[in-house]
C-alpha atoms as a PDB file:
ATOM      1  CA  UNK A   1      32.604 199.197 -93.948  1.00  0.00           C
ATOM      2  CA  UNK A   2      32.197 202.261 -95.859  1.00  0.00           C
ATOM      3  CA  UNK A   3      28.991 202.081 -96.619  1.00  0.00           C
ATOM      4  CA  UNK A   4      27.912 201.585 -93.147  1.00  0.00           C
ATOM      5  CA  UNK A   5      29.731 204.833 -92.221  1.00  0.00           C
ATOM      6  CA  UNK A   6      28.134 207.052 -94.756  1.00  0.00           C
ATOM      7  CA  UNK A   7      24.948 204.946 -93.466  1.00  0.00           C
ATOM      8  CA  UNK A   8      25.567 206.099 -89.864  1.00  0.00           C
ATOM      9  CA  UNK A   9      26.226 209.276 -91.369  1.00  0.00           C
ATOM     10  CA  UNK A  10      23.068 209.840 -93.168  1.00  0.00           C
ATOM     11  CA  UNK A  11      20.888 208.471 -90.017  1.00  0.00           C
ATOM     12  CA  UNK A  12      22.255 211.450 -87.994  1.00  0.00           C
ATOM     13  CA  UNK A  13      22.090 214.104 -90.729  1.00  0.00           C
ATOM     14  CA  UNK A  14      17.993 213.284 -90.909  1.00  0.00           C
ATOM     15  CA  UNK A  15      18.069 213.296 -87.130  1.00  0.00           C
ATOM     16  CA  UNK A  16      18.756 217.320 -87.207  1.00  0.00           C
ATOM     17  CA  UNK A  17      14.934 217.543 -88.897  1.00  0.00           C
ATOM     18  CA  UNK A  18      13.493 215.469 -86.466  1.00  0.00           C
ATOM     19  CA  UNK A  19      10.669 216.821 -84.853  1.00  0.00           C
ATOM     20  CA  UNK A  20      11.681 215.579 -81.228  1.00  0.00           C
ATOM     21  CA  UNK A  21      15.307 216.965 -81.653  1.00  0.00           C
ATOM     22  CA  UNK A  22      18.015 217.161 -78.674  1.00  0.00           C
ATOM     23  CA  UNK A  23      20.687 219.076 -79.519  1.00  0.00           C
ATOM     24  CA  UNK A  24      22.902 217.931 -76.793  1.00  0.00           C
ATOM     25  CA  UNK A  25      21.920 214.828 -77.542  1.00  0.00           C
ATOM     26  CA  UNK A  26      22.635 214.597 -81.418  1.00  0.00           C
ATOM     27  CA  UNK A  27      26.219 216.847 -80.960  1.00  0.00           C
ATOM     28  CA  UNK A  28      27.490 214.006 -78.362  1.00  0.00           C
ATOM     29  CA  UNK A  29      26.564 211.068 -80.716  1.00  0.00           C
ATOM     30  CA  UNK A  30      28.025 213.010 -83.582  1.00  0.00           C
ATOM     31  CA  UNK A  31      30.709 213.819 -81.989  1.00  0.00           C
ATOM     32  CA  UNK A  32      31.918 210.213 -81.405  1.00  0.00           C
ATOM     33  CA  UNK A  33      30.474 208.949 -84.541  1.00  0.00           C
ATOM     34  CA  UNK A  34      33.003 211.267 -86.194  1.00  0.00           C
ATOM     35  CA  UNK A  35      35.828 209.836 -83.805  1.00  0.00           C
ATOM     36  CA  UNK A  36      35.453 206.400 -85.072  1.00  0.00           C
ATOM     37  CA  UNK A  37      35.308 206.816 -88.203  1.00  0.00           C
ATOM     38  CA  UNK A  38      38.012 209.309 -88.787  1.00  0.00           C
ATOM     39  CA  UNK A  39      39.956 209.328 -85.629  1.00  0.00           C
ATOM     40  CA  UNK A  40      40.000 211.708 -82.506  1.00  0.00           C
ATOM     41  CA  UNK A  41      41.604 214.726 -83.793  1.00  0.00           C
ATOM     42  CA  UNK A  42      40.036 214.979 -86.966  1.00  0.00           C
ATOM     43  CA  UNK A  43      38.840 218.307 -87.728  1.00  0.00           C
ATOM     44  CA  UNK A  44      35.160 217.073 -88.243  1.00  0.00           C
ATOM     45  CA  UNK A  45      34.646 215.758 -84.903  1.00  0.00           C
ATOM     46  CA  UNK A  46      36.906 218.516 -83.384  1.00  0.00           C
ATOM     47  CA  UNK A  47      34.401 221.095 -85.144  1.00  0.00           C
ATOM     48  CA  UNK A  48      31.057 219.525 -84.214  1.00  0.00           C
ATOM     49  CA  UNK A  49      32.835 219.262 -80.087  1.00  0.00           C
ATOM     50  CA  UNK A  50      33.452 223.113 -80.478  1.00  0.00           C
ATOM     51  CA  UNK A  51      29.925 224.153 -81.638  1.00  0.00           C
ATOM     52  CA  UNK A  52      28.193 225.857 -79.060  1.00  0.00           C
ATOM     53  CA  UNK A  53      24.259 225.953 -78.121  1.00  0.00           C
ATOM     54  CA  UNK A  54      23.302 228.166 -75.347  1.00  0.00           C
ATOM     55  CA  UNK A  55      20.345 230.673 -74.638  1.00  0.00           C
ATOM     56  CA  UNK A  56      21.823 234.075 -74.105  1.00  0.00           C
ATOM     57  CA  UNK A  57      20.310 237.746 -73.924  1.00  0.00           C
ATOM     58  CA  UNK A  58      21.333 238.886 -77.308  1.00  0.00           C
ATOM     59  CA  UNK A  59      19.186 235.658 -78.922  1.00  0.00           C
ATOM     60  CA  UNK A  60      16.352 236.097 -76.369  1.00  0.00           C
ATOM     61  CA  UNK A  61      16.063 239.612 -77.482  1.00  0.00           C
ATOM     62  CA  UNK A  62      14.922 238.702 -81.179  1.00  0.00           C
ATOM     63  CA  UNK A  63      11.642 236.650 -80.577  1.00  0.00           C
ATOM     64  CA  UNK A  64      12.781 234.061 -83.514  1.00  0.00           C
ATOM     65  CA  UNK A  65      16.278 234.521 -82.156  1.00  0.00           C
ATOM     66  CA  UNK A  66      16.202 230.704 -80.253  1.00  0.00           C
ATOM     67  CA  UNK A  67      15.153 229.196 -83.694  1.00  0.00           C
ATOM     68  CA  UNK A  68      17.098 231.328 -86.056  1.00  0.00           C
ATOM     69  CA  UNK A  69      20.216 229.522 -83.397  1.00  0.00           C
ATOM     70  CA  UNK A  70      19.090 226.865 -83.475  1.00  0.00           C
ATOM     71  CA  UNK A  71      18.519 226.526 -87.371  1.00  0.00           C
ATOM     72  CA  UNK A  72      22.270 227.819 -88.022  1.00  0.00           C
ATOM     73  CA  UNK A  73      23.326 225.006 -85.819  1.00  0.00           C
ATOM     74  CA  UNK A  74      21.647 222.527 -87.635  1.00  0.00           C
ATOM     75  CA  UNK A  75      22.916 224.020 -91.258  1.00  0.00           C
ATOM     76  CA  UNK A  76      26.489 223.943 -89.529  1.00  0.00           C
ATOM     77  CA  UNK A  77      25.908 219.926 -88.438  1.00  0.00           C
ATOM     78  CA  UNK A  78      24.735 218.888 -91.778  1.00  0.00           C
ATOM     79  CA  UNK A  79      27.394 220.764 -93.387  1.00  0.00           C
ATOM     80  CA  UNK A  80      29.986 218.846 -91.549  1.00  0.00           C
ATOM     81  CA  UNK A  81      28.517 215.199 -91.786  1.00  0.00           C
ATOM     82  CA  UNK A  82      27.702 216.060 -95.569  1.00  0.00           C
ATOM     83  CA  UNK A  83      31.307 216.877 -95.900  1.00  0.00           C
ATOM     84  CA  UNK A  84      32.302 213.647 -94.102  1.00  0.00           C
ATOM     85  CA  UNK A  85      30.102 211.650 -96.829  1.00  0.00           C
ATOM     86  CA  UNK A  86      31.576 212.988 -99.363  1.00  0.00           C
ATOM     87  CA  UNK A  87      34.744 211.992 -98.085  1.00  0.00           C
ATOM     88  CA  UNK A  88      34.365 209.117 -97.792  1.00  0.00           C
ATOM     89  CA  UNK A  89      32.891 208.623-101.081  1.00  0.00           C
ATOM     90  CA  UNK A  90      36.258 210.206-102.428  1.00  0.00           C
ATOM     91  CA  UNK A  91      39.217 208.467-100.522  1.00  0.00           C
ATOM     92  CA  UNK A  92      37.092 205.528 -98.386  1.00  0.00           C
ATOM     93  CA  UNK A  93      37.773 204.879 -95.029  1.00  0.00           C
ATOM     94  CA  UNK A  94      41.151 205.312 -93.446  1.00  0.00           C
ATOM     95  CA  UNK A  95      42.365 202.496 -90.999  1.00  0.00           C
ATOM     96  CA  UNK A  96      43.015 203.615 -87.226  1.00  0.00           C
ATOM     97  CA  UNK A  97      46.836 202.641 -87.832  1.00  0.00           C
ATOM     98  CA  UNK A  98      46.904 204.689 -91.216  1.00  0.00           C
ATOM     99  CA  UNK A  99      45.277 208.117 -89.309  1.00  0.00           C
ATOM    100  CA  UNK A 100      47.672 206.917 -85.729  1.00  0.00           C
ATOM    101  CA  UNK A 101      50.655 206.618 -88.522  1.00  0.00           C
ATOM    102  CA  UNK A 102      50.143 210.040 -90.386  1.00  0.00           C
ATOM    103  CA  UNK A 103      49.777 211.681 -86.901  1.00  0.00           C
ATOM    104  CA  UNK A 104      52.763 210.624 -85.834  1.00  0.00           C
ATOM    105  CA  UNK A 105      54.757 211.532 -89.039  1.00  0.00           C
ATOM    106  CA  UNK A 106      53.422 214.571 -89.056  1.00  0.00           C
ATOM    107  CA  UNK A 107      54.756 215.119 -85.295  1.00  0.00           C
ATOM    108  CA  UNK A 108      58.307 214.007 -85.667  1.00  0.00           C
ATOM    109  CA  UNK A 109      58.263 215.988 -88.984  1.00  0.00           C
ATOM    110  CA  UNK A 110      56.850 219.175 -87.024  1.00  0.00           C
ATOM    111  CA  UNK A 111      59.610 218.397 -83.709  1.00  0.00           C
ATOM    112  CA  UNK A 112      62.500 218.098 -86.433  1.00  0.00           C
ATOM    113  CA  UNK A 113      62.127 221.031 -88.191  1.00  0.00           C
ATOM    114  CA  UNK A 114      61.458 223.083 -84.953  1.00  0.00           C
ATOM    115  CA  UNK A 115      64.356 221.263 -83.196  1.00  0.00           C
ATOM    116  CA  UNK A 116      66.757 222.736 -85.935  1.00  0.00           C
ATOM    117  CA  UNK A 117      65.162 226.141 -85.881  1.00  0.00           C
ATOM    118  CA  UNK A 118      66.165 229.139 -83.258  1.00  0.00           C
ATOM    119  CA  UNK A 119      63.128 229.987 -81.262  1.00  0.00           C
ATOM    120  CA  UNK A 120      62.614 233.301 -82.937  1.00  0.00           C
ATOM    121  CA  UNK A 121      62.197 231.588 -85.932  1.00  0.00           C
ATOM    122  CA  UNK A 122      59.537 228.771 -84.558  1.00  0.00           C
ATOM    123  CA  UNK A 123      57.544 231.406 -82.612  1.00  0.00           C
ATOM    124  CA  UNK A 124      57.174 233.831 -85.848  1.00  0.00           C
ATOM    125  CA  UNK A 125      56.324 230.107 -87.728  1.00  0.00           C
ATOM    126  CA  UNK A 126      53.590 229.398 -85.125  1.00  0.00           C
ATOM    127  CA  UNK A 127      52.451 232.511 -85.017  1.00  0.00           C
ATOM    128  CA  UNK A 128      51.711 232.722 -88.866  1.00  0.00           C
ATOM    129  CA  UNK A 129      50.221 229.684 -88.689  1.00  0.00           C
ATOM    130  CA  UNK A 130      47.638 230.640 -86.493  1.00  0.00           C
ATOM    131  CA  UNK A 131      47.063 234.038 -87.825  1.00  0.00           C
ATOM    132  CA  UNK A 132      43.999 232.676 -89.745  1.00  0.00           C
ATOM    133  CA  UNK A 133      45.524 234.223 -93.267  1.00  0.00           C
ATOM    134  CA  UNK A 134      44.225 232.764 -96.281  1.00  0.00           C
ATOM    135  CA  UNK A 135      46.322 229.839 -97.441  1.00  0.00           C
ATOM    136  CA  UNK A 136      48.030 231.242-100.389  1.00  0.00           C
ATOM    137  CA  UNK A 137      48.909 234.036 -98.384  1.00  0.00           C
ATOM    138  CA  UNK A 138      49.944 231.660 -94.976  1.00  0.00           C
ATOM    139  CA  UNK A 139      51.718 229.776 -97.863  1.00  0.00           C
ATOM    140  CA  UNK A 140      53.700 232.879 -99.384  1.00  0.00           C
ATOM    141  CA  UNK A 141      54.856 234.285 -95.967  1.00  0.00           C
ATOM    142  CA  UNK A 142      56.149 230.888 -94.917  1.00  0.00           C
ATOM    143  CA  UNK A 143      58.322 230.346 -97.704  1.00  0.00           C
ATOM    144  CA  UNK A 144      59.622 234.321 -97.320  1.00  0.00           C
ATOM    145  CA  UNK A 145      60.317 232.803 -93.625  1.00  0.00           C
ATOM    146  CA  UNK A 146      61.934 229.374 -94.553  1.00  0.00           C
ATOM    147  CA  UNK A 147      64.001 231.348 -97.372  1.00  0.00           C
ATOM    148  CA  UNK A 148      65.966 233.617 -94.572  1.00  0.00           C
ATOM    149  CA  UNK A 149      67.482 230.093 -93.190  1.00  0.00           C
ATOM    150  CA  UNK A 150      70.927 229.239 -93.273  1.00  0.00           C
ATOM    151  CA  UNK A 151      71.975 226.535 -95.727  1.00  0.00           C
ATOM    152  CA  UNK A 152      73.148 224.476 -93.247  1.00  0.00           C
ATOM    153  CA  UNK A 153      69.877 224.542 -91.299  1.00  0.00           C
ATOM    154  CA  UNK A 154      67.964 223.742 -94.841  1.00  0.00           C
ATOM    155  CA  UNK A 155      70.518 220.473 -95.039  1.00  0.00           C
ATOM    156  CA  UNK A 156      69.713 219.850 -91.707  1.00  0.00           C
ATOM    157  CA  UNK A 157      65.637 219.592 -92.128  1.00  0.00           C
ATOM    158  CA  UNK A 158      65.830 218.115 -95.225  1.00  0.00           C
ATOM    159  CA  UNK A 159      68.317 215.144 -94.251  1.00  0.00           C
ATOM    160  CA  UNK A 160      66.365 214.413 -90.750  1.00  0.00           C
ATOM    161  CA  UNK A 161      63.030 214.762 -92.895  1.00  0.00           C
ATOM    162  CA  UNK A 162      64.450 212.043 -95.313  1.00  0.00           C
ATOM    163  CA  UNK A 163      66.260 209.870 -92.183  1.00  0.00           C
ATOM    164  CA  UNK A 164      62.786 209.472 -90.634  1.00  0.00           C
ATOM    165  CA  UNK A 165      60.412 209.036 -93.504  1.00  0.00           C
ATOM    166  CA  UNK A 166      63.637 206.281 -94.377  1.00  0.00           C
ATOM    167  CA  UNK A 167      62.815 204.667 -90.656  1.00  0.00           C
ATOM    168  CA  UNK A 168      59.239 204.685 -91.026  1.00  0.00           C
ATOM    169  CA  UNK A 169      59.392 202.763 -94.282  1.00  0.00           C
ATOM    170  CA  UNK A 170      62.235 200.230 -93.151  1.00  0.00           C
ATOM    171  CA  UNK A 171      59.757 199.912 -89.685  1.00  0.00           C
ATOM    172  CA  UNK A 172      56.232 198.669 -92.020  1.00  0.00           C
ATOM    173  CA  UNK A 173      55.899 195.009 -92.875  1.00  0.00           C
END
């Protein structure tokens, strides 16, 4: 199964240097080619859904300006499928109940800790976690956050963290 993946995978990576390309065309198939294989909130397929191709005056201006686009668009799509190869030459393929079951950890995980935090504390959280930072940086300022809870909010997370990953083992066959 993996090899027909990266197969698929390859087949639309030479599609961006075909000479009849369709942009539209390739991004939609991509799109839910990434979907299948890696589930529908994967970054991958969330990327390629977010790139954008449109004619505007700033790239009319430049006389190569279509093409220069439309080249950056294709080094962005093969980035992103070559990146999904090599993934799945690393780890394989994940089964849909695998990425459906880390999804959902990762929710109730997320929903605990927020539940036992005041909503100061989860918007500042949210807030650096969007801020784009680097991640040793986004990974510093988090733990000066988490270190100004309570000890009895710490006890808190970490016992509901441990209850539910507890659940979700006792719950698999």
């Amino acid at each position: 199964m993996t090899e027909q993946a990266i197969d698929l995978l390859q087949k639309q990576a030479a599609l961006l240097d075909a000479k009849e390309f369709d942009l539209r065309i390739w991004k939609k198939q991509t799109y839910l080619l990434l979907q299948r294989i890696f589930g529908g909130q994967d970054p991958k397929a969330v990327e390629i859904d977010k790139m954008e191709y449109e004619f505007n005056s700033w790239s009319l201006r430049d006389a190569s300006g279509n093409q220069s686009y439309e080249s950056g668009f294709k080094r962005t799509g093969k980035a992103i499928l070559e990146l999904a190869i090599t993934e799945l030459q690393t780890f394989g393929m994940s089964t849909p109940e695998k990425i459906d079951e880390h999804a959902t950890l990762a929710t109730q995980i997320l929903s605990l800790v927020f539940d036992e935090m005041k909503g100061s504390e989860v918007k500042s959280i949210r807030e650096l976690l969007r801020s784009g930072l680097g991640t040793e940086e986004t990974l510093r300022r988090l733990r000066e956050q988490l270190e100004t809870l309570d000890s009895d909010t710490m006890t808190e997370l970490l016992a509901g963290i441990l209850m539910l990953s507890e659940n979700i083992e006792s719950s698999q066959p």
